[in-house]
Structure formats: structure tokens, C-alpha cells
Protein backbone atom coordinates (compact mmCIF):
# COMPACT_ATOMS: atom_id res chain seq x y z
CA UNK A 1 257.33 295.11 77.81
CA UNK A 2 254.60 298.06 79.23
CA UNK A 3 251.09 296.39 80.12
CA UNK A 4 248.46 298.83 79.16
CA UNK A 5 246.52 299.83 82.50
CA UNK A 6 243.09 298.27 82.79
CA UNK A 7 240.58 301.11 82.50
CA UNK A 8 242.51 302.24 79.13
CA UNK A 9 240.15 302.01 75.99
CA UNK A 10 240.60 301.90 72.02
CA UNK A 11 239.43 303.09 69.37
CA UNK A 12 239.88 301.78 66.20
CA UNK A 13 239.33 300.61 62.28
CA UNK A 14 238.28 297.48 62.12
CA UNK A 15 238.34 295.56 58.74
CA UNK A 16 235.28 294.14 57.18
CA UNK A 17 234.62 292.19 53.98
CA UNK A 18 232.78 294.65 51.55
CA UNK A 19 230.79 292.06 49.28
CA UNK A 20 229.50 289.94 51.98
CA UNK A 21 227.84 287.56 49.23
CA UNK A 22 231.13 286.97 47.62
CA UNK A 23 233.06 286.10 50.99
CA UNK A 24 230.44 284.04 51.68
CA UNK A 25 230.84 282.26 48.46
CA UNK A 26 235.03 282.00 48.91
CA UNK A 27 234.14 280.32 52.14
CA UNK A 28 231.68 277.72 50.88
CA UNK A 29 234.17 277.42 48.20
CA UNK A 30 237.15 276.62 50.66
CA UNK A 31 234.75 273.84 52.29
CA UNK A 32 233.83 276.35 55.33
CA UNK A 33 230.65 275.77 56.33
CA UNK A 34 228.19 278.57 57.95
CA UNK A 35 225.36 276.73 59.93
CA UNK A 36 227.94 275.09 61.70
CA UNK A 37 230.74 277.69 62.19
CA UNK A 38 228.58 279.93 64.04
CA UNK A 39 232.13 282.39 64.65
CA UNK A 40 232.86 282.95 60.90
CA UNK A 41 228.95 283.31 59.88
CA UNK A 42 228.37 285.92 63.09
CA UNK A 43 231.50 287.92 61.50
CA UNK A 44 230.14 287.72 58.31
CA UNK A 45 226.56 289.11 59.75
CA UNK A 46 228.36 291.80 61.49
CA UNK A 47 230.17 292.62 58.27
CA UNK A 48 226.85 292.74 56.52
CA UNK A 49 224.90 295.42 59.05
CA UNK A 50 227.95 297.39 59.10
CA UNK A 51 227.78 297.73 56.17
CA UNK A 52 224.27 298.65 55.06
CA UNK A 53 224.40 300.95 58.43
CA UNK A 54 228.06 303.09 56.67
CA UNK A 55 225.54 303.53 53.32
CA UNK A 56 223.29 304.75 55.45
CA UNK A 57 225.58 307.08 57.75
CA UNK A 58 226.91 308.78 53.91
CA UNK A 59 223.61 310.10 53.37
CA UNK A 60 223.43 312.45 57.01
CA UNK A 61 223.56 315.59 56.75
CA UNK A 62 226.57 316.20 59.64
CA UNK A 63 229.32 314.31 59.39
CA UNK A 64 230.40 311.00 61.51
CA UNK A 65 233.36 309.00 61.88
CA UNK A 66 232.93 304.99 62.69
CA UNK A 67 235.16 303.37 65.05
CA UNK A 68 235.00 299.90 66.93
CA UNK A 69 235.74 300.31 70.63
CA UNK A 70 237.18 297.84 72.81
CA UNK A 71 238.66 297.76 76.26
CA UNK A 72 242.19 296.91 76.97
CA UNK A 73 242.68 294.27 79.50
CA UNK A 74 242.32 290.10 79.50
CA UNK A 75 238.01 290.17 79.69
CA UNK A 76 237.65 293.23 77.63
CA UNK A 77 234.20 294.41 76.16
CA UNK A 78 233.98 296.05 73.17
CA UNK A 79 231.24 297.75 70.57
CA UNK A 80 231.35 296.81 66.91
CA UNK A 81 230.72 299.83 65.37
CA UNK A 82 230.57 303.44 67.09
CA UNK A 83 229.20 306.28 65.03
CA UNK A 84 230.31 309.94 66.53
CA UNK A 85 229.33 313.18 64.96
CA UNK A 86 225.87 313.80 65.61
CA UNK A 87 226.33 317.09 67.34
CA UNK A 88 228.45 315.26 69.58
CA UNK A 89 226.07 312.22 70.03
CA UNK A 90 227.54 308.55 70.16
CA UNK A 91 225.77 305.70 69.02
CA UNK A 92 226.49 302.13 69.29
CA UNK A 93 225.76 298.86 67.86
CA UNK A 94 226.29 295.42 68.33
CA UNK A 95 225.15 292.51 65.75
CA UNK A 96 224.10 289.31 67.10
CA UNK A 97 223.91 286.17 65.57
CA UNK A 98 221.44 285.01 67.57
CA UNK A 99 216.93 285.01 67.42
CA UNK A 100 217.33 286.39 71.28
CA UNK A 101 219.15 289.15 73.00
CA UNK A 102 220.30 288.40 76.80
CA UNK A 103 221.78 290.93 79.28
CA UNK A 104 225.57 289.75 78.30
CA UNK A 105 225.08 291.21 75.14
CA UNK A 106 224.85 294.94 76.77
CA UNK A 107 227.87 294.45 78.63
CA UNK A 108 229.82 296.42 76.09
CA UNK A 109 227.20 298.87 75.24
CA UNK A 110 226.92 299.36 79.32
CA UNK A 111 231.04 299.74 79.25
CA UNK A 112 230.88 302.36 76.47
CA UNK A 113 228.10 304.44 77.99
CA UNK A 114 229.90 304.24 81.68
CA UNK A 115 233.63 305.33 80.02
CA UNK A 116 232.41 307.73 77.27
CA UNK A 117 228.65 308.81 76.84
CA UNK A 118 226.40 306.84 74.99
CA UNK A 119 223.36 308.17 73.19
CA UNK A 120 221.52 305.67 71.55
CA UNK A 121 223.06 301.61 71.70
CA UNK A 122 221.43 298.90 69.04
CA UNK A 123 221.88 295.62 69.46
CA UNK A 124 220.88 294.07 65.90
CA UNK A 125 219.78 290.40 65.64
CA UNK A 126 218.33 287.38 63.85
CA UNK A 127 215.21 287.78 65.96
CA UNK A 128 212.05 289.87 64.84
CA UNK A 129 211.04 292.07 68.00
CA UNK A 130 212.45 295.47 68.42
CA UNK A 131 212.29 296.17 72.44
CA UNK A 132 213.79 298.63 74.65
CA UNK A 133 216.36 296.55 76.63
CA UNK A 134 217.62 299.10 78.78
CA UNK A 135 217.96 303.26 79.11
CA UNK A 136 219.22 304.19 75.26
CA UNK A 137 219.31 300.64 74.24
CA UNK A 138 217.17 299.00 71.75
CA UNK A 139 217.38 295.68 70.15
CA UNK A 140 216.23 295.85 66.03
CA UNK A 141 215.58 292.84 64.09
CA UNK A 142 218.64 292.35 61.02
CA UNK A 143 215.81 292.58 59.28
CA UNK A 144 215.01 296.26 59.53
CA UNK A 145 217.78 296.77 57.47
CA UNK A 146 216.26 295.04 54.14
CA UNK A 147 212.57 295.86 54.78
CA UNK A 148 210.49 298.30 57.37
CA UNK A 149 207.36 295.91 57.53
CA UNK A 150 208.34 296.27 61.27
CA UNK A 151 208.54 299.69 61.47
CA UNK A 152 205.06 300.27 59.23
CA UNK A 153 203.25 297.28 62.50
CA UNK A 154 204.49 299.65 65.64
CA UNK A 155 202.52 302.46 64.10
């Protein structure tokens, strides 16, 4: 079979859980359990942000499309959710389960922004600082999504 060349990229769907508070509930109820399966609960918290961040998105006034980008390859990086449509602005984000950010969580906002133009990249985690982390990239506390206490303090 064909091996897809190395710089080639996708875009795609990707498939989240709607109700995140009933999936979370199925889980618990198949004996999973989230503070020590850190993969299924940072899914789930990805699922969640994409989420609120698609209500969000149906209330601009141009319209987007949402993809999830990833590189083909064996080490690939890859964005979980790219919004396009913003007078031909991309933005990214990424959803971390973690209360920090490092520089090997850009590496697939940096990827995006090198193959295809990057306007704004978000990393969103469980911490509460929002920083500039590099050029276009911010990280944003999960937070800011339920409540804009931070927003109202960098005033």
C-alpha cells in the first residue's frame, strides 16, 4: 500500500461526546475512573471546551467551519479544533489537562502556523493565568469559559 508523504496534512471531523456530564456519568458507571485515567478525563475536557467554544462560534456574524488538523507521518502534531472563516483568519486551540502550559504543547500550534497561517492559537487549561506564550499564542484558563472574573482582573 501508498505511504502518505511526510509534509502532507489533514483536515478533518473529529467526534466528540455532546453531553459531557452524561459521558462522564456512563464512565463512572462502567467503573472508569477520571483522577486516575488522566487520557479519557483530558478527552473528556477537550470535548467539553469544544464544545462551549462551537456555541459560541454559532453566534458570529461570518461564518466558520471547525476542523481538527493533524499531520500525517509516525510523530505527527496536530490542533484540536481549527476555526476558519473569519475573513480568512485561522484560529487554533488546544485543551490541556494540565494547571501548566510547557513549550511541547505549541508544537502543533507552531506546525499549523508554519504549514498554513495561523492567526490567533489558544492553548486552554486547568491553570488560572492567561499569558502570551508566543507570537499569536495565548494560554486561557478552562475557566474563562464558565465565568470572566479573569477577564473583569486584567482590566
Amino acid at each position: 500500500s501508498a505511504v502518505a508523504p511526510a509534509n502532507q496534512s489533514h483536515t478533518r471531523a473529529k467526534v466528540h461526546p455532546v453531553d459531557t456530564a452524561l459521558t462522564v456519568e456512563a464512565l463512572e458507571r462502567a467503573g472508569v475512573r477520571l483522577d486516575s485515567e488522566r487520557e479519557v478525563l483530558g478527552g473528556l475536557l477537550e470535548s467539553h471546551v469544544i464544545n462551549q467554544l462551537n456555541a459560541a462560534r454559532s453566534w458570529a456574524k461570518r461564518a466558520t467551519t471547525v476542523s481538527y488538523w493533524r499531520e500525517a507521518g509516525n510523530r505527527p502534531r496536530e490542533v484540536d479544533l481549527v476555526i476558519d472563516g473569519f475573513g480568512g483568519l485561522r484560529i487554533a486551540v488546544e485543551v490541556k489537562a494540565a494547571t501548566r502550559v510547557h513549550p511541547y504543547d505549541l508544537r502543533g500550534l507552531k506546525a499549523l502556523r508554519q504549514a498554513h497561517g495561523l492567526h490567533r492559537g489558544f492553548v486552554f487549561y486547568n491553570g488560572s493565568e492567561v499569558a502570551q506564550l508566543d507570537d499569536g499564542i495565548w494560554a486561557l484558563p478552562i475557566s474563562a469559559l464558565e465565568n470572566d472574573s479573569w477577564f473583569r482582573s486584567a482590566n
